[in-house]
N, C-alpha and C. Protein backbone atom coordinates (compact mmCIF):
# COMPACT_ATOMS: atom_id res chain seq x y z
N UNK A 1 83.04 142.23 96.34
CA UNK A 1 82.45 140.95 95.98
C UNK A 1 83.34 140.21 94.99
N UNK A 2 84.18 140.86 94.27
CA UNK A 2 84.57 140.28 92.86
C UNK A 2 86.22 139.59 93.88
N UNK A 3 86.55 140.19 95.00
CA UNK A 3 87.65 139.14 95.39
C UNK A 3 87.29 138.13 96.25
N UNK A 4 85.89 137.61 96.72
CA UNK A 4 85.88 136.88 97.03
C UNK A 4 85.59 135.57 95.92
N UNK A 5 84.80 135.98 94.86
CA UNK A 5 85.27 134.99 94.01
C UNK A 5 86.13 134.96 93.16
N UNK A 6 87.21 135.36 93.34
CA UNK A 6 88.32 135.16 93.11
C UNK A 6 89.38 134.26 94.18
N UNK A 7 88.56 133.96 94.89
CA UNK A 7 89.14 133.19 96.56
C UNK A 7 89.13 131.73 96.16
N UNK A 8 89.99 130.86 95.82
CA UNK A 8 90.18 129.25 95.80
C UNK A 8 89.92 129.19 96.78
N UNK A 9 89.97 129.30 97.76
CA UNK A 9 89.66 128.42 99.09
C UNK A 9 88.43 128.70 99.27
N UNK A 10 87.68 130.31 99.50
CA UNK A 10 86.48 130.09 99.09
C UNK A 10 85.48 129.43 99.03
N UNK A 11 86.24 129.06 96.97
CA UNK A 11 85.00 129.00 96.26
C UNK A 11 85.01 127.21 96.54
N UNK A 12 86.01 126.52 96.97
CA UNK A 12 86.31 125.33 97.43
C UNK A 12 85.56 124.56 98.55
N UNK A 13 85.66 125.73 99.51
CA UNK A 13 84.41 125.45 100.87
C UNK A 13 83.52 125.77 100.61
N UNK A 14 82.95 126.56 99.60
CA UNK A 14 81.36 126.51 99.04
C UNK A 14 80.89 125.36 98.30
N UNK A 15 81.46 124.83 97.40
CA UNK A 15 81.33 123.81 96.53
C UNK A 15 81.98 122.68 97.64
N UNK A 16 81.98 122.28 98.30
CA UNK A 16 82.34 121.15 99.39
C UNK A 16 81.11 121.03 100.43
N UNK A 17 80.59 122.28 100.61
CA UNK A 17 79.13 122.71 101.82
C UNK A 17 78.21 122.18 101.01
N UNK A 18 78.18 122.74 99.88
CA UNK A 18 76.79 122.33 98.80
C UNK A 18 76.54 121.59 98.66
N UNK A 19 77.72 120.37 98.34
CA UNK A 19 77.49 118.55 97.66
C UNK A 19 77.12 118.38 99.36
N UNK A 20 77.69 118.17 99.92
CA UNK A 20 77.30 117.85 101.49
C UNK A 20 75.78 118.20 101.67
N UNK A 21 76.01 119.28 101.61
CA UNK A 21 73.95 119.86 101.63
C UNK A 21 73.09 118.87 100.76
N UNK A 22 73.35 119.01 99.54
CA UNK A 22 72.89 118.01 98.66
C UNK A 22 72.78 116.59 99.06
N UNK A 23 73.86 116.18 99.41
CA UNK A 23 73.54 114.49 99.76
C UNK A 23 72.63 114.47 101.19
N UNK A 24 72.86 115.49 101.58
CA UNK A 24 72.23 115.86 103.23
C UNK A 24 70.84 115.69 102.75
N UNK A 25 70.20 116.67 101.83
CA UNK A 25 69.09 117.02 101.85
C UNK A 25 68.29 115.23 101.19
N UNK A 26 69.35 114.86 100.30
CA UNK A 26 68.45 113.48 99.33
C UNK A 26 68.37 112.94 100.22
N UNK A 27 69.16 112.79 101.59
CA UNK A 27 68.55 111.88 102.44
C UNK A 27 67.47 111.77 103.12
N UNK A 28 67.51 112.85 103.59
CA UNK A 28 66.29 112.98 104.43
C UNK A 28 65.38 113.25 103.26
N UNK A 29 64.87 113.30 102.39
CA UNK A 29 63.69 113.78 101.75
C UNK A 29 63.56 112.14 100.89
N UNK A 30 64.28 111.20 100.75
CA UNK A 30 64.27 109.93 100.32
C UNK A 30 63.95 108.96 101.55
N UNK A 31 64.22 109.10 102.89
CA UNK A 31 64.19 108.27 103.74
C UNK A 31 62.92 107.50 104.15
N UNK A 32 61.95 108.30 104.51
CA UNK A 32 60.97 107.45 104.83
C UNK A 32 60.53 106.95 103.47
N UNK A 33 60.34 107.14 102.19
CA UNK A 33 60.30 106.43 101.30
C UNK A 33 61.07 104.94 101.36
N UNK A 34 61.90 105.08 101.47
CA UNK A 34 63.06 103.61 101.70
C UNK A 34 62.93 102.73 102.44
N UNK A 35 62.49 103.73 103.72
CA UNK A 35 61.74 102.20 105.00
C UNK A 35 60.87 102.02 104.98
N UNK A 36 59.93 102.98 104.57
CA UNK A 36 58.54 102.67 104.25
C UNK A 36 57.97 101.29 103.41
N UNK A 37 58.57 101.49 101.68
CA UNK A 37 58.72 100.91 100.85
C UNK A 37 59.47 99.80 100.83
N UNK A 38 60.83 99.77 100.98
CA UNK A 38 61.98 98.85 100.27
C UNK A 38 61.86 97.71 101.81
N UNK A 39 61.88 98.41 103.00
CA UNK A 39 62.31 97.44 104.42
C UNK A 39 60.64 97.07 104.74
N UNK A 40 59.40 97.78 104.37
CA UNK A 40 57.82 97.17 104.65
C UNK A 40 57.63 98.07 106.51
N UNK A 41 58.33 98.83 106.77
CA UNK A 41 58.79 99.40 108.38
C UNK A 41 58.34 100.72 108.27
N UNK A 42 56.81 101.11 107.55
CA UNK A 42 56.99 103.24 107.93
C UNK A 42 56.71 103.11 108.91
N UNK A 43 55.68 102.20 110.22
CA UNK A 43 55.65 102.28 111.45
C UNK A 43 56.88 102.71 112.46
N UNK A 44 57.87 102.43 112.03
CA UNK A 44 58.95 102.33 112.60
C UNK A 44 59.93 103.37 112.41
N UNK A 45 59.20 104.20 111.01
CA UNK A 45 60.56 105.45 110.68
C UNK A 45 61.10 106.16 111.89
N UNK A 46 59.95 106.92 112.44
CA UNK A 46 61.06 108.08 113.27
C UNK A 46 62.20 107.09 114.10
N UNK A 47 61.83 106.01 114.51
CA UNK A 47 63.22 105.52 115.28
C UNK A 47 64.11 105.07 114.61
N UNK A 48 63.76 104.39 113.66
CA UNK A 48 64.83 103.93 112.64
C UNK A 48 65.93 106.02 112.20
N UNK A 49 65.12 106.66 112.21
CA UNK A 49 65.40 107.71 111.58
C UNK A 49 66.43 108.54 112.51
N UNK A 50 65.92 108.56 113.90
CA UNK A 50 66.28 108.78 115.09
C UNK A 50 67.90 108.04 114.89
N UNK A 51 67.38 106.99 115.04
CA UNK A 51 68.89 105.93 115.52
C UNK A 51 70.17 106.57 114.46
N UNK A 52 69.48 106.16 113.23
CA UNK A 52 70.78 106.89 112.04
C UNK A 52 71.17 108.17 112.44
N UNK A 53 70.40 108.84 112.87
CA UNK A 53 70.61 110.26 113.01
C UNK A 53 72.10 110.52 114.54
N UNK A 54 71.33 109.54 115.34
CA UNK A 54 72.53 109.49 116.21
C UNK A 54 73.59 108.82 116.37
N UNK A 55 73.52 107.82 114.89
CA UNK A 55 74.63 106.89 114.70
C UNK A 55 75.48 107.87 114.34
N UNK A 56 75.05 108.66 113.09
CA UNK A 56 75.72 110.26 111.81
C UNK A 56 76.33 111.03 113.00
N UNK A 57 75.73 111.74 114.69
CA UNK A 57 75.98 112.34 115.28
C UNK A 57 77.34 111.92 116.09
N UNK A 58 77.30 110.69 116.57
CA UNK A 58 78.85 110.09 117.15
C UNK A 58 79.93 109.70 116.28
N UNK A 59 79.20 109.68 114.80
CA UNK A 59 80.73 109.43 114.07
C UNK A 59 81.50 110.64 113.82
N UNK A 60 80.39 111.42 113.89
CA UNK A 60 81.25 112.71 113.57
C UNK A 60 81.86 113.16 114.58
């Protein structure tokens, strides 16, 4: 265990997965708040939610 954290590359792709996870997770757990609230549209989340989701899926 003690040489893998000793691994830069590693500990680099862990701390690169995490912030990713992190911004991953604020999104989705902020989202329908945002269209709900800020755009007056929760009728509309899952597609609005949908669409981003497959906009995120072809850019990648």
């Amino acid at each position: 265990m003690g040489n893998v954290l000793r691994n830069r590359t590693f500990l680099r792709y862990t701390t690169i997965t995490t912030l990713l996870f992190t911004a991953f997770s604020s999104y989705v757990a902020s989202s329908e708040h945002i269209i709900g609230g800020l755009y007056g549209k929760p009728s509309l989340f899952a597609w609005i939610f949908g669409d981003m989701g497959l906009l995120m899926a072809l850019s990648t």
